[in-house]
C-alpha atoms as a PDB file:
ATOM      1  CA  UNK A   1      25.519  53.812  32.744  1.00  0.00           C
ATOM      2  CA  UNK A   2      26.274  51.382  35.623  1.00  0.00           C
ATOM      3  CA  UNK A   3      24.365  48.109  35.648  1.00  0.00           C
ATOM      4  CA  UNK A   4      24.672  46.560  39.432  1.00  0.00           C
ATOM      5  CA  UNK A   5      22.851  43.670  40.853  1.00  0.00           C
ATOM      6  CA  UNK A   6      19.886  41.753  38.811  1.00  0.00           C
ATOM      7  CA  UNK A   7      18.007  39.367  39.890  1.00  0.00           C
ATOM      8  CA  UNK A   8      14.315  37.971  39.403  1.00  0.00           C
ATOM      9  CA  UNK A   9      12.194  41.224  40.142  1.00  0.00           C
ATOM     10  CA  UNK A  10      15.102  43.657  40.645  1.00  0.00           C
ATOM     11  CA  UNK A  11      17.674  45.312  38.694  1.00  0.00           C
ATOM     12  CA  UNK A  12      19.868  48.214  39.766  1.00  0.00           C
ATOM     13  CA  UNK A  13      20.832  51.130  37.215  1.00  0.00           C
ATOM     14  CA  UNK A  14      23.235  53.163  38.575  1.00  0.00           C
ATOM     15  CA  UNK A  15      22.703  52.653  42.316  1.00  0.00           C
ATOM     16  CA  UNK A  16      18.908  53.073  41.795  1.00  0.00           C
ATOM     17  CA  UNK A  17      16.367  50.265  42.021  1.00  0.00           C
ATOM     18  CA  UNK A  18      13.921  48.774  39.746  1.00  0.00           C
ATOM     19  CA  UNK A  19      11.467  46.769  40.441  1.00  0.00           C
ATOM     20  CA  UNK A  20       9.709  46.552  37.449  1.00  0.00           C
ATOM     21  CA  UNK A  21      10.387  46.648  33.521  1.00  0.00           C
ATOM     22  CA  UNK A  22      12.174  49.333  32.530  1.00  0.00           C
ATOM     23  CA  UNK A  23      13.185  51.040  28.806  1.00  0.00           C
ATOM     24  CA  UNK A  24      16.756  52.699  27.839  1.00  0.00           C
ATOM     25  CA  UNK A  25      16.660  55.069  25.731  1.00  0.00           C
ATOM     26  CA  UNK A  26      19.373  57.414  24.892  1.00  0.00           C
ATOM     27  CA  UNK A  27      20.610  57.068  28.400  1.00  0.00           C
ATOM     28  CA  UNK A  28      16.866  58.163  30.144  1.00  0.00           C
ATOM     29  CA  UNK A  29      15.560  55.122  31.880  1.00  0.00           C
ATOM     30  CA  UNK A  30      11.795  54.905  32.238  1.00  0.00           C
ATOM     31  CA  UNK A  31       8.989  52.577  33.039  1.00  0.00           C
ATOM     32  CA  UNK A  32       7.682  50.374  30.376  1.00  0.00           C
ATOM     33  CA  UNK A  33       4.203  50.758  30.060  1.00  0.00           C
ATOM     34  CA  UNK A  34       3.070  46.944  29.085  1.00  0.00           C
ATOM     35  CA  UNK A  35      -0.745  47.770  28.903  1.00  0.00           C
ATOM     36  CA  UNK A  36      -0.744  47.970  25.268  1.00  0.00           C
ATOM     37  CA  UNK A  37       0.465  44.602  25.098  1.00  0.00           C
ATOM     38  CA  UNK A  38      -2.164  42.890  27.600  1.00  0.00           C
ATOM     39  CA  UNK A  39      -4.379  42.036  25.025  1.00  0.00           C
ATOM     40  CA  UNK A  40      -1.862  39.603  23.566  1.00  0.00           C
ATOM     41  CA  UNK A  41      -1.214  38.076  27.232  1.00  0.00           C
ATOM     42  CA  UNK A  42      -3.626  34.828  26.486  1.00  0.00           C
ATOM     43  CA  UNK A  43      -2.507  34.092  23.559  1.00  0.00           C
ATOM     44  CA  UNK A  44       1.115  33.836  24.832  1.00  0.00           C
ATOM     45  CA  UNK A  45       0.262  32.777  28.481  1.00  0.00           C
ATOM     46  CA  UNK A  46       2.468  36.145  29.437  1.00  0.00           C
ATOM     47  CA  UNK A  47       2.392  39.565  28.234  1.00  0.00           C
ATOM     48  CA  UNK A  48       4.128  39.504  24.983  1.00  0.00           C
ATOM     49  CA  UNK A  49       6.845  42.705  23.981  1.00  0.00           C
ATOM     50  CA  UNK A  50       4.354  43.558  21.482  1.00  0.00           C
ATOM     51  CA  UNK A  51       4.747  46.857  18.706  1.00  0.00           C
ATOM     52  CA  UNK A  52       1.463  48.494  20.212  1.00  0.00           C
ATOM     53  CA  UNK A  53       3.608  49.117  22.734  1.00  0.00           C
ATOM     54  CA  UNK A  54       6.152  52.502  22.792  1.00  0.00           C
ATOM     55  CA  UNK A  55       9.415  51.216  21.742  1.00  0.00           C
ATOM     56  CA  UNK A  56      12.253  53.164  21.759  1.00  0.00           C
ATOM     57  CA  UNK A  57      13.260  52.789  17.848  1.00  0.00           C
ATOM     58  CA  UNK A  58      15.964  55.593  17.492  1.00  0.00           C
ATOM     59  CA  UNK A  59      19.009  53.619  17.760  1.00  0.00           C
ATOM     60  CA  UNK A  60      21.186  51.450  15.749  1.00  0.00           C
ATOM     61  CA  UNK A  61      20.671  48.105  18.207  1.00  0.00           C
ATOM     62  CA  UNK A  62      18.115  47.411  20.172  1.00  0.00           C
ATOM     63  CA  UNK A  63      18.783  44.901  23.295  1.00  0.00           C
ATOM     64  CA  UNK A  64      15.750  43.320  24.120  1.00  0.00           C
ATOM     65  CA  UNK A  65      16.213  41.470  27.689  1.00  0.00           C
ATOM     66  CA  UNK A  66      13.905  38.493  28.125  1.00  0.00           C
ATOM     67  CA  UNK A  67      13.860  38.359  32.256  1.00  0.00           C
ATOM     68  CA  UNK A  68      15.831  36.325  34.277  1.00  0.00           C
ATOM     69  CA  UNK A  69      14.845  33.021  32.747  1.00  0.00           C
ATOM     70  CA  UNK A  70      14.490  34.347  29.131  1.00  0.00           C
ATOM     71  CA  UNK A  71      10.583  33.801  28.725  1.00  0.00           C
ATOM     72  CA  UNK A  72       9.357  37.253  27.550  1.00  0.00           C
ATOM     73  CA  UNK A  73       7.833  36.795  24.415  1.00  0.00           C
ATOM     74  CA  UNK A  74       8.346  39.215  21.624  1.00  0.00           C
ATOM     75  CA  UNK A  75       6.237  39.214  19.108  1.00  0.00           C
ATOM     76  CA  UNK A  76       6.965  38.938  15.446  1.00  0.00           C
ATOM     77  CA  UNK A  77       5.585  42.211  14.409  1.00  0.00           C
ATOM     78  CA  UNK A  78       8.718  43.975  16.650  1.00  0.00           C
ATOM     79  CA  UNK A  79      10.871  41.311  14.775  1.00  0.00           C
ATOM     80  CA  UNK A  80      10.145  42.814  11.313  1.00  0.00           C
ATOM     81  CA  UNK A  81       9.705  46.858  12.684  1.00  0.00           C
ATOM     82  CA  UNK A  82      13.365  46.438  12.987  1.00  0.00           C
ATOM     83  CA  UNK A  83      14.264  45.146   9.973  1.00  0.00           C
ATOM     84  CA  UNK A  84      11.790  48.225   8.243  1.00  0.00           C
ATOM     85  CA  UNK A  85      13.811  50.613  10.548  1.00  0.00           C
ATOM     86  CA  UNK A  86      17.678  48.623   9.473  1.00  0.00           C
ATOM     87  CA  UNK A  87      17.709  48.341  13.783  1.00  0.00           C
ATOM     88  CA  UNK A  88      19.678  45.421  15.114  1.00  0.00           C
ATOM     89  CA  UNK A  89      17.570  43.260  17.351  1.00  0.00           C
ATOM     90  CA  UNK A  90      18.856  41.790  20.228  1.00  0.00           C
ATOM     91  CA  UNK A  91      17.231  39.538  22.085  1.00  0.00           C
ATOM     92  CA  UNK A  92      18.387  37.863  24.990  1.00  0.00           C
ATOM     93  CA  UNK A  93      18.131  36.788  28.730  1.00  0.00           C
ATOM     94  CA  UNK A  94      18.406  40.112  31.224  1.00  0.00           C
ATOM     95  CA  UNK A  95      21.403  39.320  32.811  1.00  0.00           C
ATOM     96  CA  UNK A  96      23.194  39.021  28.872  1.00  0.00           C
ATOM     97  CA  UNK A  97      21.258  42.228  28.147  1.00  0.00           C
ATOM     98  CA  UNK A  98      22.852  44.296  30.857  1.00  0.00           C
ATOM     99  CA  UNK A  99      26.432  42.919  29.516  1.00  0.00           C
ATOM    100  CA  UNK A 100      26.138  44.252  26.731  1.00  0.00           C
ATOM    101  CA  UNK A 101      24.981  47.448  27.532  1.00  0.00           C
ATOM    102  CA  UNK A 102      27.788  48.325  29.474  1.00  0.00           C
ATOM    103  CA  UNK A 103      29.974  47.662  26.343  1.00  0.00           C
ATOM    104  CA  UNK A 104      27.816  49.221  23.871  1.00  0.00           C
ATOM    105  CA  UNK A 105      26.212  52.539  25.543  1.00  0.00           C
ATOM    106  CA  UNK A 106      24.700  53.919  22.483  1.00  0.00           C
ATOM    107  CA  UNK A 107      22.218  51.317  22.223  1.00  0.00           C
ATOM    108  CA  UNK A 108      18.508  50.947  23.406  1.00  0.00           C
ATOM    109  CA  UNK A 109      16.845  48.657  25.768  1.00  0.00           C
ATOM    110  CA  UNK A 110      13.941  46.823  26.661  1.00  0.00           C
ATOM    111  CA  UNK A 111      14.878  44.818  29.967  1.00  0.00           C
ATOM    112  CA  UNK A 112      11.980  42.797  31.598  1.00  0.00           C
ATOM    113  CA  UNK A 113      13.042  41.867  35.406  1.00  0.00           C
ATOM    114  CA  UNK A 114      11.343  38.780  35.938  1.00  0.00           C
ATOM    115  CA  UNK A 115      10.850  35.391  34.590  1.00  0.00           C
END
């Protein structure tokens, strides 16, 4: 997998375009569906990575990219899921996320384009 150009609101996976939040999982890229997470949005002023919502669990790491200024919450709840599961949780701003991921291409990811 081929991570091009990020930047706040786009991100390019192998010469395709995102323009919104997207979830790697054993190489399939799809759209992250946040709406099971919305009802946590006033408590954290944003909507929160939260584990109502579909995460993609079967992995050994799990890079969790926090948008281009590294303000996605994630709530606790995912924090201890991956200790139950023995999954190494990464979190950290997008553009580190994407580094990583071209090193380590057996691992998951959760990468939020903006802030």
């Amino acid at each position: 997998m081929h991570f091009g150009k990020f930047s706040f609101g786009s991100l390019q996976i192998d010469g395709r375009t995102y323009e919104q939040d997207v979830v790697i999982e054993r190489g399939e890229i799809r759209k992250r569906k946040k709406r099971p997470s919305k009802k946590f949005r006033d408590e954290f002023g944003h909507t929160p990575l939260s584990i109502e919502e579909k995460i993609p669990w079967k992995c050994k790491r799990l890079v969790i990219g926090t948008g281009a200024y590294g303000r996605l919450p994630v709530m606790k709840e995912v924090q201890v899921e991956a200790e139950r599961r023995h999954v190494e949780l990464v979190v950290v701003p997008t553009n580190d996320a994407l580094r990583l991921m071209e090193r380590e291409s057996k691992a998951n990811a959760i990468l939020h384009v903006t802030c």
